[in-house]
C-alpha atoms as a PDB file:
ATOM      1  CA  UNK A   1     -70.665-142.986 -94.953  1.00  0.00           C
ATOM      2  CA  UNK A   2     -70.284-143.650 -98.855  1.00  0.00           C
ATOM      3  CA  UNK A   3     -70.195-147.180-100.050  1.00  0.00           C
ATOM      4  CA  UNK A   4     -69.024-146.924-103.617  1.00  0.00           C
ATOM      5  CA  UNK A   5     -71.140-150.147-105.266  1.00  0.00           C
ATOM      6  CA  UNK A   6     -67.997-151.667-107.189  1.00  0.00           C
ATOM      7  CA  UNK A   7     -65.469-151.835-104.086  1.00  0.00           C
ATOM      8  CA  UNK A   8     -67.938-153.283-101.827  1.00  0.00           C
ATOM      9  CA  UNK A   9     -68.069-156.496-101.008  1.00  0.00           C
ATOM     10  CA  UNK A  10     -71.590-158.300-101.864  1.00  0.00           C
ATOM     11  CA  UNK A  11     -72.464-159.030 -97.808  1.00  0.00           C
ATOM     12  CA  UNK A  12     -71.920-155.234 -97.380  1.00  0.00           C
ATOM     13  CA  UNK A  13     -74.159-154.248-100.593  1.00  0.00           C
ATOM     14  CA  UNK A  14     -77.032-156.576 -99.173  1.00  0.00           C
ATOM     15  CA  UNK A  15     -77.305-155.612 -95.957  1.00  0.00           C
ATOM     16  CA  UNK A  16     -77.250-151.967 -97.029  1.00  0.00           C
ATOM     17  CA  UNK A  17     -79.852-152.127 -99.422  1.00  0.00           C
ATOM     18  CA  UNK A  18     -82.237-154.363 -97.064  1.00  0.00           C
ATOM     19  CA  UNK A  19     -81.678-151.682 -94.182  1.00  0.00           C
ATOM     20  CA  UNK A  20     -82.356-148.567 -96.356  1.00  0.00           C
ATOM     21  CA  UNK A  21     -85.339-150.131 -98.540  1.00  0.00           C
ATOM     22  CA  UNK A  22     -87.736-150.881 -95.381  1.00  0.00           C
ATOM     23  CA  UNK A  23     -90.313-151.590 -94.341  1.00  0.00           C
ATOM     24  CA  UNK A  24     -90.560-154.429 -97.629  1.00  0.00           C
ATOM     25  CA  UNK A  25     -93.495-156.516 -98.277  1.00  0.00           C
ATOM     26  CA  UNK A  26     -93.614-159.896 -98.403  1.00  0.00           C
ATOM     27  CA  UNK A  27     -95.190-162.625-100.804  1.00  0.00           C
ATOM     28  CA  UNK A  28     -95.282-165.729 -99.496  1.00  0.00           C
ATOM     29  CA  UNK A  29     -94.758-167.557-102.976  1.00  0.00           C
ATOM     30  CA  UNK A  30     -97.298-171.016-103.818  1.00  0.00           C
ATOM     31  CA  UNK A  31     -95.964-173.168-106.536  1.00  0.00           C
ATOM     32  CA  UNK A  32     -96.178-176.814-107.464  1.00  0.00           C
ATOM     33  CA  UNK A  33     -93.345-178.538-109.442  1.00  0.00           C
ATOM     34  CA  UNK A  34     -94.369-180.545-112.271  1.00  0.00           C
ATOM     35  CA  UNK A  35     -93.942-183.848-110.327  1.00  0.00           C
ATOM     36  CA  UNK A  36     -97.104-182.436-108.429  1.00  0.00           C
ATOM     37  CA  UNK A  37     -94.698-181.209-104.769  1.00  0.00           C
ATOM     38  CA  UNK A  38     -96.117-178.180-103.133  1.00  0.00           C
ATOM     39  CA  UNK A  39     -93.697-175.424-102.860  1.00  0.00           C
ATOM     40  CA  UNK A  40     -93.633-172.408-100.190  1.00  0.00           C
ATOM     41  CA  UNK A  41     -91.243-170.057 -99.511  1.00  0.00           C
ATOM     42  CA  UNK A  42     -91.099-166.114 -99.045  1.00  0.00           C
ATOM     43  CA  UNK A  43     -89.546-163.461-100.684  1.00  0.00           C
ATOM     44  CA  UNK A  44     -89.324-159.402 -99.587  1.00  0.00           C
ATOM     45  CA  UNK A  45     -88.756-158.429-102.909  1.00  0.00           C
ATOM     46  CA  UNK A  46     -92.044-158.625-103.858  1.00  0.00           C
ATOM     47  CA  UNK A  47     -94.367-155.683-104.893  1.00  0.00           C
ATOM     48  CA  UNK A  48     -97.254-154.767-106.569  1.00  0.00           C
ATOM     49  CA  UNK A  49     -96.361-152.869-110.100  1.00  0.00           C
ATOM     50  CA  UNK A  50    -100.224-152.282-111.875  1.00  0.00           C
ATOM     51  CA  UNK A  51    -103.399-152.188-111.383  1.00  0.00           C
ATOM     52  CA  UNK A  52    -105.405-152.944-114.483  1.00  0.00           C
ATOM     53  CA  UNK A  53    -104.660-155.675-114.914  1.00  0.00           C
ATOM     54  CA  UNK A  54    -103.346-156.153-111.263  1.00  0.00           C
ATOM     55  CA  UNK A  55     -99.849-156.929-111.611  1.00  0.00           C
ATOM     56  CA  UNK A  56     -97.338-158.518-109.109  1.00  0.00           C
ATOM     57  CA  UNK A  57     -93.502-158.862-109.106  1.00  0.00           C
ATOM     58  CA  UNK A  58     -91.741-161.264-107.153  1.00  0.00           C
ATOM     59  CA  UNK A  59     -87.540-161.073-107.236  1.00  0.00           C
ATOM     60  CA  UNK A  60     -86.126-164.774-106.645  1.00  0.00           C
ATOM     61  CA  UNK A  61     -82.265-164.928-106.460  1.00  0.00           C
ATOM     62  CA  UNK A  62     -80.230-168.129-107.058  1.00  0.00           C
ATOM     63  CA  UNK A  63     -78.793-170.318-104.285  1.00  0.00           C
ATOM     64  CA  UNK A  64     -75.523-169.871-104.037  1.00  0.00           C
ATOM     65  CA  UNK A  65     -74.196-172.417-105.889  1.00  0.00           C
ATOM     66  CA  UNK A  66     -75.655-170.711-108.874  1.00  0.00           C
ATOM     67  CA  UNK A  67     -79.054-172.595-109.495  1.00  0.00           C
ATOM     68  CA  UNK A  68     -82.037-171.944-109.297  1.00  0.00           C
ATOM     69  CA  UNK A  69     -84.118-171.933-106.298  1.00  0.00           C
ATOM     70  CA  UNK A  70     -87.241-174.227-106.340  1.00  0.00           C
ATOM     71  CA  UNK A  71     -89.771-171.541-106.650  1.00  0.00           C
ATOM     72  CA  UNK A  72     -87.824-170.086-109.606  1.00  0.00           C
ATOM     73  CA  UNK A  73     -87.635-173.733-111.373  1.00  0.00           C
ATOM     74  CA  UNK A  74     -91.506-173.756-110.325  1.00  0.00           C
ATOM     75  CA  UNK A  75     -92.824-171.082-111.759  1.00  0.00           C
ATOM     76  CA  UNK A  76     -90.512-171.016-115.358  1.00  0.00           C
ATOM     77  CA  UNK A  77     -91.517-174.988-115.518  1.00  0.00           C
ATOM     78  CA  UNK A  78     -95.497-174.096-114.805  1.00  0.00           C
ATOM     79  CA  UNK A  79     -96.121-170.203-115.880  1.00  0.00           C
ATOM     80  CA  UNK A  80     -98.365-170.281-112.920  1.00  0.00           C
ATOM     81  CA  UNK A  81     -97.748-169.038-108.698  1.00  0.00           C
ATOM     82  CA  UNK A  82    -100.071-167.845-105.763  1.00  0.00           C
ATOM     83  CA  UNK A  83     -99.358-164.347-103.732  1.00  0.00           C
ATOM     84  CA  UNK A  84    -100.176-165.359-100.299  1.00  0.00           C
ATOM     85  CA  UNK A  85     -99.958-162.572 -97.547  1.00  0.00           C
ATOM     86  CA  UNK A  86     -98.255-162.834 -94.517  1.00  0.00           C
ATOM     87  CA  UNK A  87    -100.116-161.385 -91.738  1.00  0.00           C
ATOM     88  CA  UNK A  88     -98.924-161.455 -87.531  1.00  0.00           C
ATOM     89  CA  UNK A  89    -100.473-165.131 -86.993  1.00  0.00           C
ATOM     90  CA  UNK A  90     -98.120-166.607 -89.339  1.00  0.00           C
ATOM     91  CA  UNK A  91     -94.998-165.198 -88.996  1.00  0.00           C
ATOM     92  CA  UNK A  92     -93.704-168.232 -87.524  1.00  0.00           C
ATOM     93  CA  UNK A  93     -94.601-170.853 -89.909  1.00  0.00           C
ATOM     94  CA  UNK A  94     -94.040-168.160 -92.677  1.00  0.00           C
ATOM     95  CA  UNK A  95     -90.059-168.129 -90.991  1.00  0.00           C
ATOM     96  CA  UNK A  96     -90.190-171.735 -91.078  1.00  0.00           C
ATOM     97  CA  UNK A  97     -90.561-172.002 -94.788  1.00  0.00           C
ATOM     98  CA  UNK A  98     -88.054-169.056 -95.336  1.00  0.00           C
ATOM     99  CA  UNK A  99     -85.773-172.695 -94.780  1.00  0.00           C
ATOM    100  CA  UNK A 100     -83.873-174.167 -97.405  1.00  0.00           C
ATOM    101  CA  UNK A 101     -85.231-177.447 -98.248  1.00  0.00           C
ATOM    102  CA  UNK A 102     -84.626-180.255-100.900  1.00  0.00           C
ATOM    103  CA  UNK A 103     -87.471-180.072-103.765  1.00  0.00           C
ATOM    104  CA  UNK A 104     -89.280-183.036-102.971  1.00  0.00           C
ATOM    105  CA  UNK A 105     -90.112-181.607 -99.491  1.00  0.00           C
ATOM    106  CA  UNK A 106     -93.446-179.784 -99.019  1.00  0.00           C
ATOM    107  CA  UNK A 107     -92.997-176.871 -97.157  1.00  0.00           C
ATOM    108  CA  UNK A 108     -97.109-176.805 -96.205  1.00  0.00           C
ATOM    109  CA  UNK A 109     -96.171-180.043 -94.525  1.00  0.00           C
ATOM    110  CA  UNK A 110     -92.851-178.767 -92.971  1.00  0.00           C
ATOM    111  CA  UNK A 111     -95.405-175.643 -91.283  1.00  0.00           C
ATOM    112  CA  UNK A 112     -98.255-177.281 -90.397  1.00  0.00           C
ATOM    113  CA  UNK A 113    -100.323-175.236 -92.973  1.00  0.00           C
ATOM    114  CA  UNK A 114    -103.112-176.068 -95.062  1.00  0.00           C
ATOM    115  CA  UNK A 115    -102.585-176.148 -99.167  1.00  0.00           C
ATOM    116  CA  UNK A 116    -106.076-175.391-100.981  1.00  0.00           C
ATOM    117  CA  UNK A 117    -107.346-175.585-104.856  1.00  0.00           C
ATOM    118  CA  UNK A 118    -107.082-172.410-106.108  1.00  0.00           C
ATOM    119  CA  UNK A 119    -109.717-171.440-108.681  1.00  0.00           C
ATOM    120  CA  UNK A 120    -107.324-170.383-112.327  1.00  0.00           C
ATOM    121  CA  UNK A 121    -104.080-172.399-111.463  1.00  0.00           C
ATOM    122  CA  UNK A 122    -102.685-175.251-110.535  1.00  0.00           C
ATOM    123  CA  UNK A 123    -100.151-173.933-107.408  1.00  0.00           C
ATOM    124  CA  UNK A 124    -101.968-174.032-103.981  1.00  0.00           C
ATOM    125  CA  UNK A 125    -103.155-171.172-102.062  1.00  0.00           C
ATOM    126  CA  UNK A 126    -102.323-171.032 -98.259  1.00  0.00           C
ATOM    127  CA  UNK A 127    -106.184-171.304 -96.532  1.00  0.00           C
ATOM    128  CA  UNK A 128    -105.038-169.563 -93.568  1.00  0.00           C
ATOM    129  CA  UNK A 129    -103.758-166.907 -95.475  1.00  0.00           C
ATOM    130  CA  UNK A 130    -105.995-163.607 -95.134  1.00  0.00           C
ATOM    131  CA  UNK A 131    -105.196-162.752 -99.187  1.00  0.00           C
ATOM    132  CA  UNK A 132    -104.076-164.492-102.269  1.00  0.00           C
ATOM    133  CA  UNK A 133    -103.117-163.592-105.487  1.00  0.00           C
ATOM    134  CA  UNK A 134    -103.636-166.231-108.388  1.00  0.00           C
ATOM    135  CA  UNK A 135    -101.186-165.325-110.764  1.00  0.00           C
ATOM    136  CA  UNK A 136     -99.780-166.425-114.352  1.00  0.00           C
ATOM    137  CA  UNK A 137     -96.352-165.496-115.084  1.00  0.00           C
ATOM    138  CA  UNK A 138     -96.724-162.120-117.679  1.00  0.00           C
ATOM    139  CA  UNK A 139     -92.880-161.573-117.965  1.00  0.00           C
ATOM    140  CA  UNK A 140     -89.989-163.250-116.756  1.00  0.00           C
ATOM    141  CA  UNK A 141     -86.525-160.878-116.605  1.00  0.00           C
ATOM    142  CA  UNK A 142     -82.668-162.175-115.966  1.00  0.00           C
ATOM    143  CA  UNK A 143     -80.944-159.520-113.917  1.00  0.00           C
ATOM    144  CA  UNK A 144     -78.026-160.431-112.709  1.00  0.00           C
ATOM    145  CA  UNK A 145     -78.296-164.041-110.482  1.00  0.00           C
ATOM    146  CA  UNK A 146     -82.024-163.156-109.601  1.00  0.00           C
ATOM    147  CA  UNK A 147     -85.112-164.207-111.911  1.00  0.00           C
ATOM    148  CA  UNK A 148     -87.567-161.074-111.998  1.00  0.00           C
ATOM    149  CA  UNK A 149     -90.879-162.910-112.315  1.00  0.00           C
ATOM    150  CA  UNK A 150     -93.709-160.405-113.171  1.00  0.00           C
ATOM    151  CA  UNK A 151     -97.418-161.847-112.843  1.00  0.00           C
ATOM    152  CA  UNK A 152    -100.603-161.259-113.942  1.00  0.00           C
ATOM    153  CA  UNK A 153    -103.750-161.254-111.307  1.00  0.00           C
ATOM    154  CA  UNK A 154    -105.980-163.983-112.255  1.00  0.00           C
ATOM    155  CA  UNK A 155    -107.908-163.803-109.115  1.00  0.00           C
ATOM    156  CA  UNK A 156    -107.902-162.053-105.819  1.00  0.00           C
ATOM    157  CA  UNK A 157    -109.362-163.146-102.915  1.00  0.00           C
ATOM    158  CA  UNK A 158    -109.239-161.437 -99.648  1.00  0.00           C
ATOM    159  CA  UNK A 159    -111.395-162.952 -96.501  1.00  0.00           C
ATOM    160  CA  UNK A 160    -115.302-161.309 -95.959  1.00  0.00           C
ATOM    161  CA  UNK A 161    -113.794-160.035 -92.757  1.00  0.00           C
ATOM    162  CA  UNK A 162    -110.855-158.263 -94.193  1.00  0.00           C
ATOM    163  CA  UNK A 163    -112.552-156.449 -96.992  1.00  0.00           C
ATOM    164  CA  UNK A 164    -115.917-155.113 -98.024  1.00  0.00           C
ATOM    165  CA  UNK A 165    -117.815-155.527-101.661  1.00  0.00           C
ATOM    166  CA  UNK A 166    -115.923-152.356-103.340  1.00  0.00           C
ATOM    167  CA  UNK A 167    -112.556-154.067-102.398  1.00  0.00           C
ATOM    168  CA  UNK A 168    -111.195-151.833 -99.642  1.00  0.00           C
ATOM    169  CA  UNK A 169    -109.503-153.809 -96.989  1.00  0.00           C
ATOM    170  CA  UNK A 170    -109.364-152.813 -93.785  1.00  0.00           C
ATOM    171  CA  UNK A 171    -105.421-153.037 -92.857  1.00  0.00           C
ATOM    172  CA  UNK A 172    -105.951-153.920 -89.149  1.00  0.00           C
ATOM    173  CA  UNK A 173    -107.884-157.000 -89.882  1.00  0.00           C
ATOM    174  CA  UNK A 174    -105.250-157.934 -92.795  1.00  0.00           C
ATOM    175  CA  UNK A 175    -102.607-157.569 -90.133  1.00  0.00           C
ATOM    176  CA  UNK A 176     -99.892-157.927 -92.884  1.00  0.00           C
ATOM    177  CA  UNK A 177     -96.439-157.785 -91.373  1.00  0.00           C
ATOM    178  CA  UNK A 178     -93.540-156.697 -93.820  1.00  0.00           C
ATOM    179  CA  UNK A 179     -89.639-157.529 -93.655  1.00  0.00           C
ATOM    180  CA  UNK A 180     -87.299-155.008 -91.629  1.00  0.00           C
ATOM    181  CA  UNK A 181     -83.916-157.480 -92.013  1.00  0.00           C
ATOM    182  CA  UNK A 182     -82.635-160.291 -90.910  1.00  0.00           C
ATOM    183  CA  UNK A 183     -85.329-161.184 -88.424  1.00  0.00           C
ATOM    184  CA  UNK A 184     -87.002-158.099 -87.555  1.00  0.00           C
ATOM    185  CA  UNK A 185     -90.499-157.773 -89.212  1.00  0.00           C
ATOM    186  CA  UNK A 186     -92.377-154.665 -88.898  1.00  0.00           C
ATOM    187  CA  UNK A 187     -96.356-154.994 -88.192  1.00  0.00           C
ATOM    188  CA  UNK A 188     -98.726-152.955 -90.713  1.00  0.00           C
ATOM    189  CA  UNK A 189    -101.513-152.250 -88.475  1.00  0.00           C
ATOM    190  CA  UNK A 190    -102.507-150.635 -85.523  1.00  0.00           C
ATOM    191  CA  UNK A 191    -100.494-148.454 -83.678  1.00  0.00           C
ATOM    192  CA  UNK A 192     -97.684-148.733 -86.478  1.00  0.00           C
ATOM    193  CA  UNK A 193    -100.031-147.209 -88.770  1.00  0.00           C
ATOM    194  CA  UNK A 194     -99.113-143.634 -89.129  1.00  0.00           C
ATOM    195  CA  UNK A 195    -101.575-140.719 -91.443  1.00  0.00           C
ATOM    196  CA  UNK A 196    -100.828-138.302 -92.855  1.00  0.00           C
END
C-alpha cells in the first residue's frame, strides 16, 4: 500500500509512522514549572543526537486544542529537564504518567514515585530510575504543532550496578523497554537482544 502524505488523514499518518519507526525509545521527561509543581510525562520521540557534548532530543506535540503541553511550557519557562529511562519495573507507573493531567498535579505523586535533587538543575530526577540525563535546553525548534527541544548533557548518572567506571552499561541490568504503539512496549534486554 501507498499512503500519499497530503490525502491522508492525520490518524492514518500517525499510526503509520509509529508502526514503521519501531522499536522507539523513550524519555521519561522531569520538569518543574516555575510555581515549583513537579512534572512527568513520557515521550517516544526522544533520541540521543551527539556525543561530545552528549546531546538529547525530546519531540513534545501540542494538546489538541493547540497549546502547549506542560512539559513543553516547563522546559521553554525553565531552560532546564531530566532524561529519565524507562526500564521493565516501571512500565506501569511510567503508563500512568503518559495521563493527561491539569498542571498543578504532580505526576510523581499520581505514580507513587520518588522525585530527587538533581545535581546542575532544578527539575527532579526519578530515584528509581536506572539512568538520568540532566539536561539544559541547547536549541529549541517549531515544526509544525510539536516543540523540538534539543538538550545538552549536564550530567549522567547511571546506577553502580548498571554500568562500570569506563561508562559501558550492561543492557540487561538497564532493562530499558522502548515504545512499539499504542500499548505494546518492546523489552531491550535479554532474549530480545539480537547480534550481529
Amino acid at each position: 500500500m501507498e499512503f500519499l502524505v497530503k490525502e491522508t488523514d492525520g490518524d492514518t499518518l500517525f499510526r503509520l509512522i509509529t508502526g514503521i519507526v519501531v522499536p522507539r525509545p523513550i524519555g521519561w521527561i522531569s520538569t518543574v514549572s516555575r510555581e515549583g509543581v513537579y512534572n512527568l510525562a513520557p515521550f517516544s520521540f526522544f533520541n540521543a543526537v551527539n556525543d561530545c557534548p552528549p546531546v538529547v532530543m525530546v519531540s513534545v506535540s501540542d494538546r489538541d486544542d493547540g497549546s502547549p503541553k506542560d512539559t513543553a511550557r516547563n522546559i521553554l519557562d525553565t531552560g532546564e529537564f531530566v532524561v529519565n529511562i524507562v526500564s521493565e519495573d516501571l512500565l506501569e507507573k511510567m503508563v500512568i504518567t503518559s495521563e493527561e493531567f491539569p498542571p498543578e498535579v504532580d505526576e510523581f505523586k499520581k505514580a507513587g514515585l520518588t522525585p530527587e535533587s538533581s545535581k546542575t538543575v532544578k527539575a527532579p530526577r526519578v530515584k528509581e530510575a536506572r539512568a538520568k540525563i540532566e539536561c539544559r535546553l541547547l536549541k529549541h525548534i517549531r515544526v509544525y504543532d510539536t516543540n523540538l527541544f534539543l538538550g545538552e548533557a549536564q550530567l549522567i548518572y547511571v546506577a553502580d550496578h548498571v554500568a562500570d567506571g569506563e561508562g559501558r552499561v550492561d543492557p540487561e541490568k538497564l532493562r530499558a523497554v522502548g515504545r512499539i504503539g499504542g500499548g505494546m512496549y518492546v523489552k531491550a534486554f535479554g532474549d530480545s537482544i539480537l547480534r550481529a
